[in-house]
N, C-alpha and C. Protein backbone atom coordinates (compact mmCIF):
# COMPACT_ATOMS: atom_id res chain seq x y z
N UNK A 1 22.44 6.57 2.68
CA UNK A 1 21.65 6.89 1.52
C UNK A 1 21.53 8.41 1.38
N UNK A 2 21.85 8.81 -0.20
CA UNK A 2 21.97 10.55 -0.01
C UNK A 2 20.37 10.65 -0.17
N UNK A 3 19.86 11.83 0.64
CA UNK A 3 18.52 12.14 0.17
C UNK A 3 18.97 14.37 0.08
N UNK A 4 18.47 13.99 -1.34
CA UNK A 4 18.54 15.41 -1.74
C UNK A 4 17.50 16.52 -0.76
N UNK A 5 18.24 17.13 -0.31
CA UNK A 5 17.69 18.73 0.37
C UNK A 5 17.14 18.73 2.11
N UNK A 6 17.80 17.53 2.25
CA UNK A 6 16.95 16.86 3.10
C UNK A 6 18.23 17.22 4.64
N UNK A 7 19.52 18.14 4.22
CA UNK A 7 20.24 18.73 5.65
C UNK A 7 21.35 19.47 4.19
N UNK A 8 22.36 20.12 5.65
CA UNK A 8 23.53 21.04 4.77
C UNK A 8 24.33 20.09 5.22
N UNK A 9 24.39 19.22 4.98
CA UNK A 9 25.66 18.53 5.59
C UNK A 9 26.33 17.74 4.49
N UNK A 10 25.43 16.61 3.73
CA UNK A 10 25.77 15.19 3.26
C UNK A 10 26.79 15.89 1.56
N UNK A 11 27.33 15.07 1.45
CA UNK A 11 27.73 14.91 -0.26
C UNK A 11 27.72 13.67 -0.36
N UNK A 12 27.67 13.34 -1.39
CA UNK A 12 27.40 11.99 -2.90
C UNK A 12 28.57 12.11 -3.64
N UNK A 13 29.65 11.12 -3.27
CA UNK A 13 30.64 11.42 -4.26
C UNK A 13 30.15 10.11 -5.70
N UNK A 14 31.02 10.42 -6.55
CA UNK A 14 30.29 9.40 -7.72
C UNK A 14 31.93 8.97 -8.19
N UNK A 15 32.13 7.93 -8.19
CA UNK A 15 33.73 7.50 -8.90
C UNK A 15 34.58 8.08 -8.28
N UNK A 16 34.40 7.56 -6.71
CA UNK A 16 35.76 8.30 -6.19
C UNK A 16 35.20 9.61 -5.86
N UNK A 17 36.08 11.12 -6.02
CA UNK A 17 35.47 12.13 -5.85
C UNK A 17 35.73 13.19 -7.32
N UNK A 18 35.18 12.07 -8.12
CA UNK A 18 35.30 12.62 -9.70
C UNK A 18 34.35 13.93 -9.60
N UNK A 19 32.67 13.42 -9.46
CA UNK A 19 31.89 14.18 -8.84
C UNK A 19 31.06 14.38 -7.80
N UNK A 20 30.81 15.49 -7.27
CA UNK A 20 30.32 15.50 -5.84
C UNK A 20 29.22 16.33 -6.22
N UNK A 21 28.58 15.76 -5.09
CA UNK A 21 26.84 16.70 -5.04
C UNK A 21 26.69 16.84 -3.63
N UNK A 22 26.45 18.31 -3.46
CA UNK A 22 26.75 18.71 -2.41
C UNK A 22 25.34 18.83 -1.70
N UNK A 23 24.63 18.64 -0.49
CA UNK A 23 23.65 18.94 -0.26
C UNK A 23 23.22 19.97 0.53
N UNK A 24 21.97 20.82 0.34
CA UNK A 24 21.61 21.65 1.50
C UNK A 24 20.22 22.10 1.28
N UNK A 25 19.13 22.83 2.25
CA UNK A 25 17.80 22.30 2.36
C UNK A 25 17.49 23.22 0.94
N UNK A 26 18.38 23.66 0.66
CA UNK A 26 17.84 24.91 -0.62
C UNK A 26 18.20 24.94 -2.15
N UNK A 27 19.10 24.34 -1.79
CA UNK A 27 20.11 24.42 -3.15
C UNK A 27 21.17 23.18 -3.32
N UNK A 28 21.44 22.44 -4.31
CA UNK A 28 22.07 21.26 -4.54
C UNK A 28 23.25 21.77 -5.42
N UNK A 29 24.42 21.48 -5.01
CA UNK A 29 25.61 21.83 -5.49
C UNK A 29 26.60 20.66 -6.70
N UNK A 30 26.55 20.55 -7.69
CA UNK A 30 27.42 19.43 -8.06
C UNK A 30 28.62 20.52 -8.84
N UNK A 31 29.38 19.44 -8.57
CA UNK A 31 30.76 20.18 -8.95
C UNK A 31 31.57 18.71 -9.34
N UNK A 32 32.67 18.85 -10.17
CA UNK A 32 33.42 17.47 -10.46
C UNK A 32 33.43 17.57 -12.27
N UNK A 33 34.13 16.46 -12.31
CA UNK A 33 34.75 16.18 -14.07
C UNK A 33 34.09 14.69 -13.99
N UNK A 34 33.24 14.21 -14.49
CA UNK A 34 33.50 12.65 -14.54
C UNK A 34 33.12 12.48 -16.15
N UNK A 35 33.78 10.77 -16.18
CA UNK A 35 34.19 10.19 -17.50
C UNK A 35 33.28 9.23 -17.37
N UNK A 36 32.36 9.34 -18.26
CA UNK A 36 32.08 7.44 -18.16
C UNK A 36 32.68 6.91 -19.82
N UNK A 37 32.94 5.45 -18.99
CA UNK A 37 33.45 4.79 -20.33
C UNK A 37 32.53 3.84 -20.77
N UNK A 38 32.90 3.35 -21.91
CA UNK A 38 31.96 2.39 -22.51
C UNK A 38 32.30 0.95 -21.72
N UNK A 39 32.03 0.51 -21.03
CA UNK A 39 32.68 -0.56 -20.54
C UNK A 39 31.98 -0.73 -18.90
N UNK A 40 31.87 -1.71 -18.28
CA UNK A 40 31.37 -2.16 -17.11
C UNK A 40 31.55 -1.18 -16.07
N UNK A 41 32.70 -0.57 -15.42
CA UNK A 41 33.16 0.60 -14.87
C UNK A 41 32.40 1.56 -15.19
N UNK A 42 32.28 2.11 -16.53
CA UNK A 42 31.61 2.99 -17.05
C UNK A 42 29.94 2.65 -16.54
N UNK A 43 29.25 1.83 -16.83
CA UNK A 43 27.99 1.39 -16.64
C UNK A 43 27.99 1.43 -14.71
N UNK A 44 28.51 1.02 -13.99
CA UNK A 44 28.75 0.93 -12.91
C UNK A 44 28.43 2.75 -12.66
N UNK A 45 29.26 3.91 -13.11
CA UNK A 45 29.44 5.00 -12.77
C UNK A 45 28.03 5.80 -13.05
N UNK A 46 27.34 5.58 -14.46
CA UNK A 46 25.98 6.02 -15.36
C UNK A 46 25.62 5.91 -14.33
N UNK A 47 25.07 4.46 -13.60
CA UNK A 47 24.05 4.17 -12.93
C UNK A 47 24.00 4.76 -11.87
N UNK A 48 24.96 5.15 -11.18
CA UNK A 48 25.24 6.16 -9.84
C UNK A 48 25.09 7.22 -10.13
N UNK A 49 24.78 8.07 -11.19
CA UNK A 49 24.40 9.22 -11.33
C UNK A 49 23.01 9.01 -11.80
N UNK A 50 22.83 8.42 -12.22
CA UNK A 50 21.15 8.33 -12.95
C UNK A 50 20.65 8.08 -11.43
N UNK A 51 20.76 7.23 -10.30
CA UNK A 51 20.18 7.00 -9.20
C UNK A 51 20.67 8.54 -8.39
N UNK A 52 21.69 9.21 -8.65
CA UNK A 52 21.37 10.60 -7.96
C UNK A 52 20.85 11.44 -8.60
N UNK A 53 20.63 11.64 -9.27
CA UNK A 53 19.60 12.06 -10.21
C UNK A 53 18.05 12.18 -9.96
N UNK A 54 17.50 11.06 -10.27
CA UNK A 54 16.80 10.54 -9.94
C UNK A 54 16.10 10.83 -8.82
N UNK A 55 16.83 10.35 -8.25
CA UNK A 55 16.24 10.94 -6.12
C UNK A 55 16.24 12.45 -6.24
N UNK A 56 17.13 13.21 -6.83
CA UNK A 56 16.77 14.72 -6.80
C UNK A 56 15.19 15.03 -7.60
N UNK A 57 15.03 14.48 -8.30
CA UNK A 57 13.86 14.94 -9.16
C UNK A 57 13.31 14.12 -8.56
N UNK A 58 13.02 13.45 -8.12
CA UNK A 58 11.92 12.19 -6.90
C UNK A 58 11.23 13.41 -5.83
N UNK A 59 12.58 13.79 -5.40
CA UNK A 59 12.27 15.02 -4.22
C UNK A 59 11.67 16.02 -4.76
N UNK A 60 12.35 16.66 -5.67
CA UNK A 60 11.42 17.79 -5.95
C UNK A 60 9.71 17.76 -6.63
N UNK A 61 9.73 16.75 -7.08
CA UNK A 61 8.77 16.19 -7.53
C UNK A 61 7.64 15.96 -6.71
N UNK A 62 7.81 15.40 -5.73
CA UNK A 62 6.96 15.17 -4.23
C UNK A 62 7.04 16.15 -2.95
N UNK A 63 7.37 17.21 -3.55
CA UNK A 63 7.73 18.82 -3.03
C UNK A 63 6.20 19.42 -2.79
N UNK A 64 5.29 19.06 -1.77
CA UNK A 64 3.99 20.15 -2.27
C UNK A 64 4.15 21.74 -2.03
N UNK A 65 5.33 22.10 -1.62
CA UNK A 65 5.69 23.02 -1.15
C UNK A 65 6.27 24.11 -1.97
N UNK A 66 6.82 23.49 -3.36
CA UNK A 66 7.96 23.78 -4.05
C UNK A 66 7.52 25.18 -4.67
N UNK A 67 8.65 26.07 -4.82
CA UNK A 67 8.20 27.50 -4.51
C UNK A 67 8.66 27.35 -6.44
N UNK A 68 7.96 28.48 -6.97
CA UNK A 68 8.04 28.86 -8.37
C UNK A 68 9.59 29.17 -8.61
N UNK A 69 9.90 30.18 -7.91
CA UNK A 69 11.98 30.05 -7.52
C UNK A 69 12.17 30.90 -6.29
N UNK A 70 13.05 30.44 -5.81
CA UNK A 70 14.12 31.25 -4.70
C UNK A 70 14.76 31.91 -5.04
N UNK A 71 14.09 32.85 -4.07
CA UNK A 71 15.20 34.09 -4.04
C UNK A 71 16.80 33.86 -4.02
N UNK A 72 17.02 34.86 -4.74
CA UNK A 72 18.48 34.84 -4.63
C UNK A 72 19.37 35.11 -3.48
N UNK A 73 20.33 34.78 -3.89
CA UNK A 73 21.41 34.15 -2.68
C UNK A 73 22.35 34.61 -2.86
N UNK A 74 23.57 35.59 -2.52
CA UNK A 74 22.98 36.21 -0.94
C UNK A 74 21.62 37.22 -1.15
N UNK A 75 20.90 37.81 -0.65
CA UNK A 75 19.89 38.84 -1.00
C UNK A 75 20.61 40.14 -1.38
N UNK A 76 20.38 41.08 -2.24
CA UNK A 76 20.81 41.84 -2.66
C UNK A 76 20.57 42.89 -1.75
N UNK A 77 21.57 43.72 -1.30
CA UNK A 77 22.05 45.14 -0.19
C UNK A 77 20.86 45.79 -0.77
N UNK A 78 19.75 46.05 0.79
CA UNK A 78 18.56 46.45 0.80
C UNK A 78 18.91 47.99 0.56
N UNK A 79 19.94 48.37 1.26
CA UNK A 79 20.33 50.09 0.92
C UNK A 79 21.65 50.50 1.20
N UNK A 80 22.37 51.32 1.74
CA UNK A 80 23.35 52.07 2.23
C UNK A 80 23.91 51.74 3.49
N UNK A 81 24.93 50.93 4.25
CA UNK A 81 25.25 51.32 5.31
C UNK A 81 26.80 51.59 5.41
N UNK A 82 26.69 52.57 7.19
CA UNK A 82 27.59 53.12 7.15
C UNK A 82 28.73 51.93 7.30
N UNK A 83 30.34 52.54 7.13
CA UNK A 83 31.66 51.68 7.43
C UNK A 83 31.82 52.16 9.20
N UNK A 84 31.55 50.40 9.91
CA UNK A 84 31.66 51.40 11.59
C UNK A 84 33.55 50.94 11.61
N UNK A 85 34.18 51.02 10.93
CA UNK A 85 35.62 50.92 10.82
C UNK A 85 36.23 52.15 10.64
N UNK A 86 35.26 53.56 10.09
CA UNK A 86 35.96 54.58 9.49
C UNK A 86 35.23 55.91 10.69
């Protein structure tokens, strides 16, 4: 069972590896092309994204923690350093 934010490890593929959702304790990655069709397959695929979905906003939702936003990633070069190569 994927649970959103919950390690850096897991992905959620959806139809194969049409799309993937990548997990980690900070940031949720989806990446992928998917198609849904009008048709049973199609309904089959909706529903696997509406249920990952779902659990992401479940989680954040029940977040008492949940910060206004995160800092950015990587942190931006606090100042100057030297090249110890030169």
């Amino acid at each position: 069972m994927f649970k959103p934010f919950s390690n850096d490890t897991d992905t959620l593929n959806i139809n194969g590896d049409a799309l993937v959702i990548a997990n980690d304790t900070a940031r949720l990655s989806i990446s992928g092309d998917l198609t849904i069709a009008r048709d049973k397959t199609g309904l089959t695929t909706a529903l696997a994204l509406q249920k990952a979905v779902n659990a992401i906003v479940d989680a954040l939702q029940n977040d008492a923690s949940l910060p206004t936003k995160l800092p950015d990633e990587p942190p931006k070069p606090a100042g100057k350093t030297d090249n110890p190569f030169i």
